[in-house]
Protein backbone atom coordinates (compact mmCIF):
# COMPACT_ATOMS: atom_id res chain seq x y z
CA UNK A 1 0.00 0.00 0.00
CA UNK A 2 1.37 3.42 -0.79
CA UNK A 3 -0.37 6.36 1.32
CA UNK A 4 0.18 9.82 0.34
CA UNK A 5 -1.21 13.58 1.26
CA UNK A 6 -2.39 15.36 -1.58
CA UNK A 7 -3.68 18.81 -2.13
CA UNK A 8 -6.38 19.00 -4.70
CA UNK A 9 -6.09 22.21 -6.57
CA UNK A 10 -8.62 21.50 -9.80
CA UNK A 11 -11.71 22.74 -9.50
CA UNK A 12 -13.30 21.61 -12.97
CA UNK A 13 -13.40 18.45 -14.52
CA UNK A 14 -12.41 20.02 -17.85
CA UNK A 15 -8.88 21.01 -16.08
CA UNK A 16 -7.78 17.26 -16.73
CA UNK A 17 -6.73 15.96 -20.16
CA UNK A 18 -8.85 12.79 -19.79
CA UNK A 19 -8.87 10.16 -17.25
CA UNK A 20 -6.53 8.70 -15.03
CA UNK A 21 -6.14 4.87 -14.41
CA UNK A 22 -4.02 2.63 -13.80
CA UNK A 23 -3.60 -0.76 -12.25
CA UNK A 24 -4.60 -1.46 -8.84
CA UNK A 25 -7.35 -0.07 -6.24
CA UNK A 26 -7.82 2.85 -4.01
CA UNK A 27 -8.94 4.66 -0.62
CA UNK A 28 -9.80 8.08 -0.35
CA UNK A 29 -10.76 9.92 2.38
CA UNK A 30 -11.21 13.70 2.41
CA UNK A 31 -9.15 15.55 5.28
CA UNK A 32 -9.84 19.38 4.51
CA UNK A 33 -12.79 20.85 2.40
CA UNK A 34 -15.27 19.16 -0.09
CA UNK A 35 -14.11 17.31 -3.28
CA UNK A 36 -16.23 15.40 -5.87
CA UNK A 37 -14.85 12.39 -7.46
CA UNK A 38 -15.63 11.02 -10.95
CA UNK A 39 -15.50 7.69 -12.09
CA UNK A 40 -15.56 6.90 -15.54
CA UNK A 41 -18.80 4.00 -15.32
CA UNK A 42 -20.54 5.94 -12.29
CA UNK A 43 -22.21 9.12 -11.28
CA UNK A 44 -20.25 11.78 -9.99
CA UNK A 45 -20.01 10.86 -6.05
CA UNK A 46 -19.60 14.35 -3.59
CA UNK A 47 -17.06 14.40 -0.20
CA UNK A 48 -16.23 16.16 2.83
CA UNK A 49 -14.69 16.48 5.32
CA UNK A 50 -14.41 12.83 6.77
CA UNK A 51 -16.32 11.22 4.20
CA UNK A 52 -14.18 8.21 2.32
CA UNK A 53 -14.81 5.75 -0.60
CA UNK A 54 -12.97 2.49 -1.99
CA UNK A 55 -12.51 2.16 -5.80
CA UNK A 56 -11.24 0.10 -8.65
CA UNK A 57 -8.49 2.40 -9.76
CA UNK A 58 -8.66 0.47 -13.30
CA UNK A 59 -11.83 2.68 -13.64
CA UNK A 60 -10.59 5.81 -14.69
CA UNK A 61 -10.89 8.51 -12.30
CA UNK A 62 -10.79 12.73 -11.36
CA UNK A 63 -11.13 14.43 -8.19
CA UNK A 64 -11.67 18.09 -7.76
CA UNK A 65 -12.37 20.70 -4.84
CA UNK A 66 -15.26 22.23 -4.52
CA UNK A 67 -14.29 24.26 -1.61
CA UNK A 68 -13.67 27.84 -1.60
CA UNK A 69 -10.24 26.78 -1.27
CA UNK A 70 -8.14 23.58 -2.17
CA UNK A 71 -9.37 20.84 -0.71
CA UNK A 72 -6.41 18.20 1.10
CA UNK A 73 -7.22 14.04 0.99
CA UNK A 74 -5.45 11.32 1.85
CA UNK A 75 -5.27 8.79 -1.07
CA UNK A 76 -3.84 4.82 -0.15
CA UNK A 77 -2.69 3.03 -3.46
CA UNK A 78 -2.37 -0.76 -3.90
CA UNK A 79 0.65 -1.69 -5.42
CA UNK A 80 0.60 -4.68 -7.27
């Protein structure tokens, strides 16, 4: 497993130049501010503060703040 802080600056889905994926799974979970995270097969799914979600990082995937200012999660990667 590979944890890491990161600070999510984007605020619009059209900021990204497509999806990301790649092979293994993930944990979020929201430590500062709101986020909403899109997955490529489901509806867009909205965070705060606290809130977490497991995923299929195969899927591909955005996050982006929809706080007032950037919004900080904690992300866990599986490493296969």
């Amino acid at each position: 497993m590979l944890p890491y802080r990161t600070t999510v600056r984007a605020c619009a889905i059209e900021e990204f130049d497509g999806w990301v994926c790649h092979d293994s799974e993930e944990f979020l979970y929201v430590l500062t501010g709101k986020v909403r995270l899109y997955g490529e097969f489901y509806a867009p799914l909205e965070l705060q503060r606290g809130d977490s979600c497991y995923y299929d990082a195969s899927m591909g995937h955005n996050v982006i703040s929809q706080s007032q200012e950037d919004a900080t999660i904690l992300w866990v990667t599986s490493l296969k």
